[in-house]
C-alpha atoms as a PDB file:
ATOM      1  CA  UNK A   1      15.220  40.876 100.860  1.00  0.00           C
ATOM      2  CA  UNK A   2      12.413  42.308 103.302  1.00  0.00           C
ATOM      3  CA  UNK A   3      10.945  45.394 103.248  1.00  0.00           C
ATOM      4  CA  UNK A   4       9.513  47.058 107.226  1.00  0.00           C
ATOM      5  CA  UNK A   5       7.541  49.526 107.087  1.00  0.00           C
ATOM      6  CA  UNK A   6       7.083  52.299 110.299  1.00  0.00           C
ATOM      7  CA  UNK A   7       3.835  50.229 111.004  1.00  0.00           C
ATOM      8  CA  UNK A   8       5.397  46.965 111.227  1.00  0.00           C
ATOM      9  CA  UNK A   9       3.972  45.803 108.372  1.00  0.00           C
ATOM     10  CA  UNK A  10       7.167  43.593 106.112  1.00  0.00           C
ATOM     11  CA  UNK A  11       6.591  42.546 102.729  1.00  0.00           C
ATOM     12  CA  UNK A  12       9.656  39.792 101.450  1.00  0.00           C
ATOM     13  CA  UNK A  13      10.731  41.197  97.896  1.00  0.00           C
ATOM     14  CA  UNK A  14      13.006  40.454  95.162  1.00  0.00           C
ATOM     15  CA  UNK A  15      15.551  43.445  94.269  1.00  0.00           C
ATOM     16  CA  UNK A  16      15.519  43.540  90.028  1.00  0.00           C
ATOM     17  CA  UNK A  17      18.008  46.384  89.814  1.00  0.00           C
ATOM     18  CA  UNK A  18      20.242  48.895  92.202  1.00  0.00           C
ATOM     19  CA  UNK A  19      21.696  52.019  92.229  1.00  0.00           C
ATOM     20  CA  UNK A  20      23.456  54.260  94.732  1.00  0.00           C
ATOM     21  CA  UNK A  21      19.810  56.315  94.909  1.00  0.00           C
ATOM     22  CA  UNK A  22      17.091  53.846  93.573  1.00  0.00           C
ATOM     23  CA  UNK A  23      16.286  49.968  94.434  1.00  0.00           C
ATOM     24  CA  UNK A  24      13.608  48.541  92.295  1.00  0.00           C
ATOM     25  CA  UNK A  25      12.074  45.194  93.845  1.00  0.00           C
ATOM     26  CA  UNK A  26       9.408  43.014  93.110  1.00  0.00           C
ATOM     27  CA  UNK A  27       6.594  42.336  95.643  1.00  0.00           C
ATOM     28  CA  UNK A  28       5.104  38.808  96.051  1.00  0.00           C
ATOM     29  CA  UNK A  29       1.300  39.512  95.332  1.00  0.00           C
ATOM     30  CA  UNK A  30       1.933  42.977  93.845  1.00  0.00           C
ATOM     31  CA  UNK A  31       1.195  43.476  89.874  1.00  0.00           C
ATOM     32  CA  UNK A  32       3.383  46.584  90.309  1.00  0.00           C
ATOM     33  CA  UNK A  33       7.176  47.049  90.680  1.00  0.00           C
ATOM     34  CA  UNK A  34       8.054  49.308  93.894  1.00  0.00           C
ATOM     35  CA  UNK A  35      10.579  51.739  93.874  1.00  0.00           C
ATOM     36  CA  UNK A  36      12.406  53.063  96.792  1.00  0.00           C
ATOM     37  CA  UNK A  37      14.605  56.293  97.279  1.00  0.00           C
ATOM     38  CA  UNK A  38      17.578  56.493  99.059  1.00  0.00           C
ATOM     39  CA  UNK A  39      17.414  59.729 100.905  1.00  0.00           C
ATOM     40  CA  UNK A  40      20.567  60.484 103.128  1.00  0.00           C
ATOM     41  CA  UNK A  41      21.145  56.674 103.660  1.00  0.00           C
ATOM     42  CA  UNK A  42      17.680  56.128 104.588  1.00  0.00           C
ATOM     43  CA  UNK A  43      15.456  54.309 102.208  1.00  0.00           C
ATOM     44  CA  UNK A  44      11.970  56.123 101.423  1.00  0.00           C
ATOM     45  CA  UNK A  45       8.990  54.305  99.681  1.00  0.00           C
ATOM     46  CA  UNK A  46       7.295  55.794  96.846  1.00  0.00           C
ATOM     47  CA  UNK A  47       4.651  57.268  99.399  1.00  0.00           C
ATOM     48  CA  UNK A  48       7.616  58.751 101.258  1.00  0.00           C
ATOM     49  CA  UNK A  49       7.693  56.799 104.199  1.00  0.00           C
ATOM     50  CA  UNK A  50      10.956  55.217 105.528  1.00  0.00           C
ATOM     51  CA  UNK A  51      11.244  51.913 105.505  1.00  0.00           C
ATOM     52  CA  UNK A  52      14.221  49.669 106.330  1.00  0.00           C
ATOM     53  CA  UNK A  53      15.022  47.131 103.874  1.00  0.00           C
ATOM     54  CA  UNK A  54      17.689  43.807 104.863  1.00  0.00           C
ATOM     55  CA  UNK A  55      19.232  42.541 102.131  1.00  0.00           C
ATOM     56  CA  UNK A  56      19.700  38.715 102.693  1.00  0.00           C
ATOM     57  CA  UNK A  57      23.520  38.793 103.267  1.00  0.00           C
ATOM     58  CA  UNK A  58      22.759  40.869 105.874  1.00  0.00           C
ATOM     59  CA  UNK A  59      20.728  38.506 107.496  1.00  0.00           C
ATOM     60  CA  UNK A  60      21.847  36.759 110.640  1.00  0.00           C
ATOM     61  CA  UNK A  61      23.344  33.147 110.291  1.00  0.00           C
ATOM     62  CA  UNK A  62      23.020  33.895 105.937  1.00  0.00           C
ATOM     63  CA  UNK A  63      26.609  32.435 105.771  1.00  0.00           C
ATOM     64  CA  UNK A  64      28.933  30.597 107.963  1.00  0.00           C
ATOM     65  CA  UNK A  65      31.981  32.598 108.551  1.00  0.00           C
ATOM     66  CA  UNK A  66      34.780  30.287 107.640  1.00  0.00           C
ATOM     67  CA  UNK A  67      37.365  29.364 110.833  1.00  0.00           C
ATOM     68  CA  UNK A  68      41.024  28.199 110.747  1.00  0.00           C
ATOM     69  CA  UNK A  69      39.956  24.335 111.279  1.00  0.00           C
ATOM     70  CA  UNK A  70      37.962  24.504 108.333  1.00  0.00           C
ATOM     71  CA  UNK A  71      41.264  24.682 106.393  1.00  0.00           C
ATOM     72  CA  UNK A  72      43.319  22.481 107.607  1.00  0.00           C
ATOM     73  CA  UNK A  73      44.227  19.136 106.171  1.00  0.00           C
ATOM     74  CA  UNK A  74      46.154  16.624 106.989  1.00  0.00           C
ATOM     75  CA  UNK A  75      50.385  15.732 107.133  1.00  0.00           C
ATOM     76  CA  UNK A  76      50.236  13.387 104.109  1.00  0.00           C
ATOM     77  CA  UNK A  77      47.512  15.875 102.098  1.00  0.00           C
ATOM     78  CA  UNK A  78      49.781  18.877 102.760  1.00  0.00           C
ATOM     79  CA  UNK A  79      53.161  17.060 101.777  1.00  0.00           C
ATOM     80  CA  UNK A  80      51.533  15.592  98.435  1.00  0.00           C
ATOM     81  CA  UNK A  81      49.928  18.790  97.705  1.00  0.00           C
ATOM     82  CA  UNK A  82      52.664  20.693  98.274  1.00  0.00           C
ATOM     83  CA  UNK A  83      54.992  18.234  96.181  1.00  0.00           C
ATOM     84  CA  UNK A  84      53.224  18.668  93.131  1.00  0.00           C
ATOM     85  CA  UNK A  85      53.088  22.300  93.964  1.00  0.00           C
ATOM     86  CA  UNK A  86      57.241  22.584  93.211  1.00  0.00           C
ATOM     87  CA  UNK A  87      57.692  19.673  91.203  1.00  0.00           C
ATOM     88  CA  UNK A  88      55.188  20.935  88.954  1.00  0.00           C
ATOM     89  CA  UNK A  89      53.600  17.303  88.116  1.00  0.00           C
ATOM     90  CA  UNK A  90      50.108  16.787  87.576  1.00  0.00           C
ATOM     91  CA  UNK A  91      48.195  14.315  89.501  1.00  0.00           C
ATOM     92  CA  UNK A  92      48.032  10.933  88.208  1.00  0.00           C
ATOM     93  CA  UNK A  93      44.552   9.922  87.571  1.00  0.00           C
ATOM     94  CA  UNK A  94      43.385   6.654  88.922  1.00  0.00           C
ATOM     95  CA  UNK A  95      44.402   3.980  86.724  1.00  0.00           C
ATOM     96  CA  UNK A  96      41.449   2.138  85.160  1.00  0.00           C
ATOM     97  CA  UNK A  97      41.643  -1.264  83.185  1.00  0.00           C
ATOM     98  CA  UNK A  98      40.739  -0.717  79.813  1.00  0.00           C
ATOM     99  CA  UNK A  99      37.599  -2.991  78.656  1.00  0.00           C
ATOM    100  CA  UNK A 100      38.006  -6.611  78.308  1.00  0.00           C
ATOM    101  CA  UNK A 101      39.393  -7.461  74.580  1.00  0.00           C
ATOM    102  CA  UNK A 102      36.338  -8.975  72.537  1.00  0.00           C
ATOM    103  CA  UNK A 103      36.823 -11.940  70.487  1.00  0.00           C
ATOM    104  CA  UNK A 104      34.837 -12.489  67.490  1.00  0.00           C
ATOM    105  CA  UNK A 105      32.963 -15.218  66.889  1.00  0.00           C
ATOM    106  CA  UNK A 106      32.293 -17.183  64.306  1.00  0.00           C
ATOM    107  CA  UNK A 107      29.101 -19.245  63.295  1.00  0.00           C
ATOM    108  CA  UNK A 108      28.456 -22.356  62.335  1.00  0.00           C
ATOM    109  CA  UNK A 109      26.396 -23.430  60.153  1.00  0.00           C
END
């Protein structure tokens, strides 16, 4: 997450724990954990300045929204998926030959 401060100074951080009120994060470089307030939905450092903090899902471009093409399959995936759907079979696994049969062997002497 990143922290801004009024000043424009931003610190990246690491949120350890959350509540409704509190956020607790760890500061790269800092020996201390910092502890902000969350005063009327805006967040107030220990020092009582705001700051605004951005949680990385909030970030721009974090995650890919998903679109319609990036479910669809095709004809012959559909049928056979949707064939073992109602028939209630389970996929056969791809056959594999078993190992070659070993003979033993005998020594002469």
């Amino acid at each position: 997450m990143t922290i801004q401060y009024s000043n424009g100074r931003t610190l990246e951080a690491v949120q350890l724990s959350r509540t409704e009120t509190i956020l607790r994060a760890a500061i790269e470089g800092a020996d201390d954990v910092m502890q902000f307030s969350n005063i009327h939905g805006v967040w107030v450092s220990e020092d009582c300045e705001p700051v605004q903090i951005v949680f990385a899902w909030q970030r721009a471009g974090f995650k890919k929204a998903v679109s319609e093409d990036d479910c669809i399959c095709s004809k012959e995936l559909a049928g056979r998926l949707i064939h073992l759907l109602y028939s209630g079979e389970t996929p056969l696994a791809p056959r594999i030959d078993p190992a070659p049969q070993l003979r033993p062997v005998q020594l002469v002497p």
